[in-house]
Protein backbone atom coordinates (compact mmCIF):
# COMPACT_ATOMS: atom_id res chain seq x y z
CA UNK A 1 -11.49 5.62 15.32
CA UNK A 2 -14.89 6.29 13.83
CA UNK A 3 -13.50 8.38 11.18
CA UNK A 4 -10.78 6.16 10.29
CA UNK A 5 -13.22 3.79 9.81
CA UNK A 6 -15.39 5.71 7.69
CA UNK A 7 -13.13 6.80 5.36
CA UNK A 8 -10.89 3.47 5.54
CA UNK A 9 -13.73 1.97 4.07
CA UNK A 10 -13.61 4.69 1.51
CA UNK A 11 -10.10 3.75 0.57
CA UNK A 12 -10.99 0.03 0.24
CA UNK A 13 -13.80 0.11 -1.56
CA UNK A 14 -12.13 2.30 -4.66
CA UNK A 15 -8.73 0.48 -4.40
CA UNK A 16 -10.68 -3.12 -5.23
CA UNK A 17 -12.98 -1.06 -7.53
CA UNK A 18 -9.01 -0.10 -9.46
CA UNK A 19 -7.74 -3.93 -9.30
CA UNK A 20 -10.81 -5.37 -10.30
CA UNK A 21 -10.57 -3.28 -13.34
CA UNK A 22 -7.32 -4.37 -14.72
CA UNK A 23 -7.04 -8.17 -13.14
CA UNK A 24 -8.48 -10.64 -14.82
CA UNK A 25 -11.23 -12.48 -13.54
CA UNK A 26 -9.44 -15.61 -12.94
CA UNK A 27 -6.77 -13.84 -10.52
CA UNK A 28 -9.32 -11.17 -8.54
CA UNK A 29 -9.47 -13.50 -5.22
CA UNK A 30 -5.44 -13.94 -5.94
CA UNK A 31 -4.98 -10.18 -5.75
CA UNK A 32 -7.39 -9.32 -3.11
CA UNK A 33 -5.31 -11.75 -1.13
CA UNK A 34 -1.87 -10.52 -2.14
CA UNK A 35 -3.35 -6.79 -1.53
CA UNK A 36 -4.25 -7.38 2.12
CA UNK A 37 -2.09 -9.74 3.11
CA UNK A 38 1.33 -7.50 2.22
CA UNK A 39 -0.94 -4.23 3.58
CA UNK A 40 -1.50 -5.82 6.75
CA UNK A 41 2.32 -7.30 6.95
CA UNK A 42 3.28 -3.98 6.44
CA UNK A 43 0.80 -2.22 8.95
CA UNK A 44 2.50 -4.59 11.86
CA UNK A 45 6.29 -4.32 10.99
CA UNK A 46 5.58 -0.47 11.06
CA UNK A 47 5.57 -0.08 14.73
CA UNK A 48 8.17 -2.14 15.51
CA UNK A 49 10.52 -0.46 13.07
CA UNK A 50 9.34 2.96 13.89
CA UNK A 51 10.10 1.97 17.60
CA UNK A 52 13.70 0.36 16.66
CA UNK A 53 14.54 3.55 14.59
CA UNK A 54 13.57 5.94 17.22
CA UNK A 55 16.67 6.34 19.21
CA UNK A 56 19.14 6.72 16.78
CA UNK A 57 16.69 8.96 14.64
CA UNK A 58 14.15 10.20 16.66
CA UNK A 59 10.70 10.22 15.97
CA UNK A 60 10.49 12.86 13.36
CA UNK A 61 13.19 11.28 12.05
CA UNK A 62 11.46 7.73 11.50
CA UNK A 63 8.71 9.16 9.98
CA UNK A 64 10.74 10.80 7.70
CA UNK A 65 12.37 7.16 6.53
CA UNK A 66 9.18 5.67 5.89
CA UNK A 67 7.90 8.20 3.79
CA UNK A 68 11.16 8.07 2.21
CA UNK A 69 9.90 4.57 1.71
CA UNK A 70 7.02 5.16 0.60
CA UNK A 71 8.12 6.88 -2.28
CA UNK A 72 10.70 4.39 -2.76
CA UNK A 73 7.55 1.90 -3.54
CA UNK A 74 6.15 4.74 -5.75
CA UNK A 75 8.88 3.77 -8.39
CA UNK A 76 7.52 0.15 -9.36
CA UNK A 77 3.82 1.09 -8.85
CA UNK A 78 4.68 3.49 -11.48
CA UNK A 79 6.62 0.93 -13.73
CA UNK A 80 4.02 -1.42 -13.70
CA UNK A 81 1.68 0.96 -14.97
CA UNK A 82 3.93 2.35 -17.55
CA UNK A 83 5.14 -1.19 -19.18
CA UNK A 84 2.57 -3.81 -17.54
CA UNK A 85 -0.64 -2.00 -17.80
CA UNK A 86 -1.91 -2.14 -21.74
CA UNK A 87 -3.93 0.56 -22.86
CA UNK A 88 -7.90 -0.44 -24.18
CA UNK A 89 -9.73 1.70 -26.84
């Protein structure tokens, strides 16, 4: 727990680092909110659905949805950077 700790703090600190540098100021506490609220929506429906999915796919077999998921969410991450995201000098 200590180490997920450490280096969750790691992983917070450099993702609001990211969105602060390509949100406007007006919309940073709007985004910190929308950030954390849908990562911690997320990190409670996991378990459940994990648990649901189990017998009929096992447990390997549940992890292997989700990170079939989470490459599913790659593909607008990736869109929004390619058409949302302008480029500066």
């Amino acid at each position: 727990m200590t180490g997920y700790g450490f280096f969750k703090g790691f992983y917070d600190s450099n993702l609001f680092a990211a969105l602060y540098d390509v949100i406007d100021v007006r919309f940073r506490a709007m985004a910190t909110s929308f950030i954390l609220m849908f990562s911690l929506i997320i990190a409670s429906v996991s378990p459940y659905l994990l648990g649901v999915l189990k017998p009929a796919l096992g447990l390997s077999g549940g992890m292997q949805l989700m990170s079939a998921v989470y490459l599913a969410s790659a593909v607008p991450v990736i869109a929004a950077i390619r058409y949302g995201y302008s480029r500066r000098s």
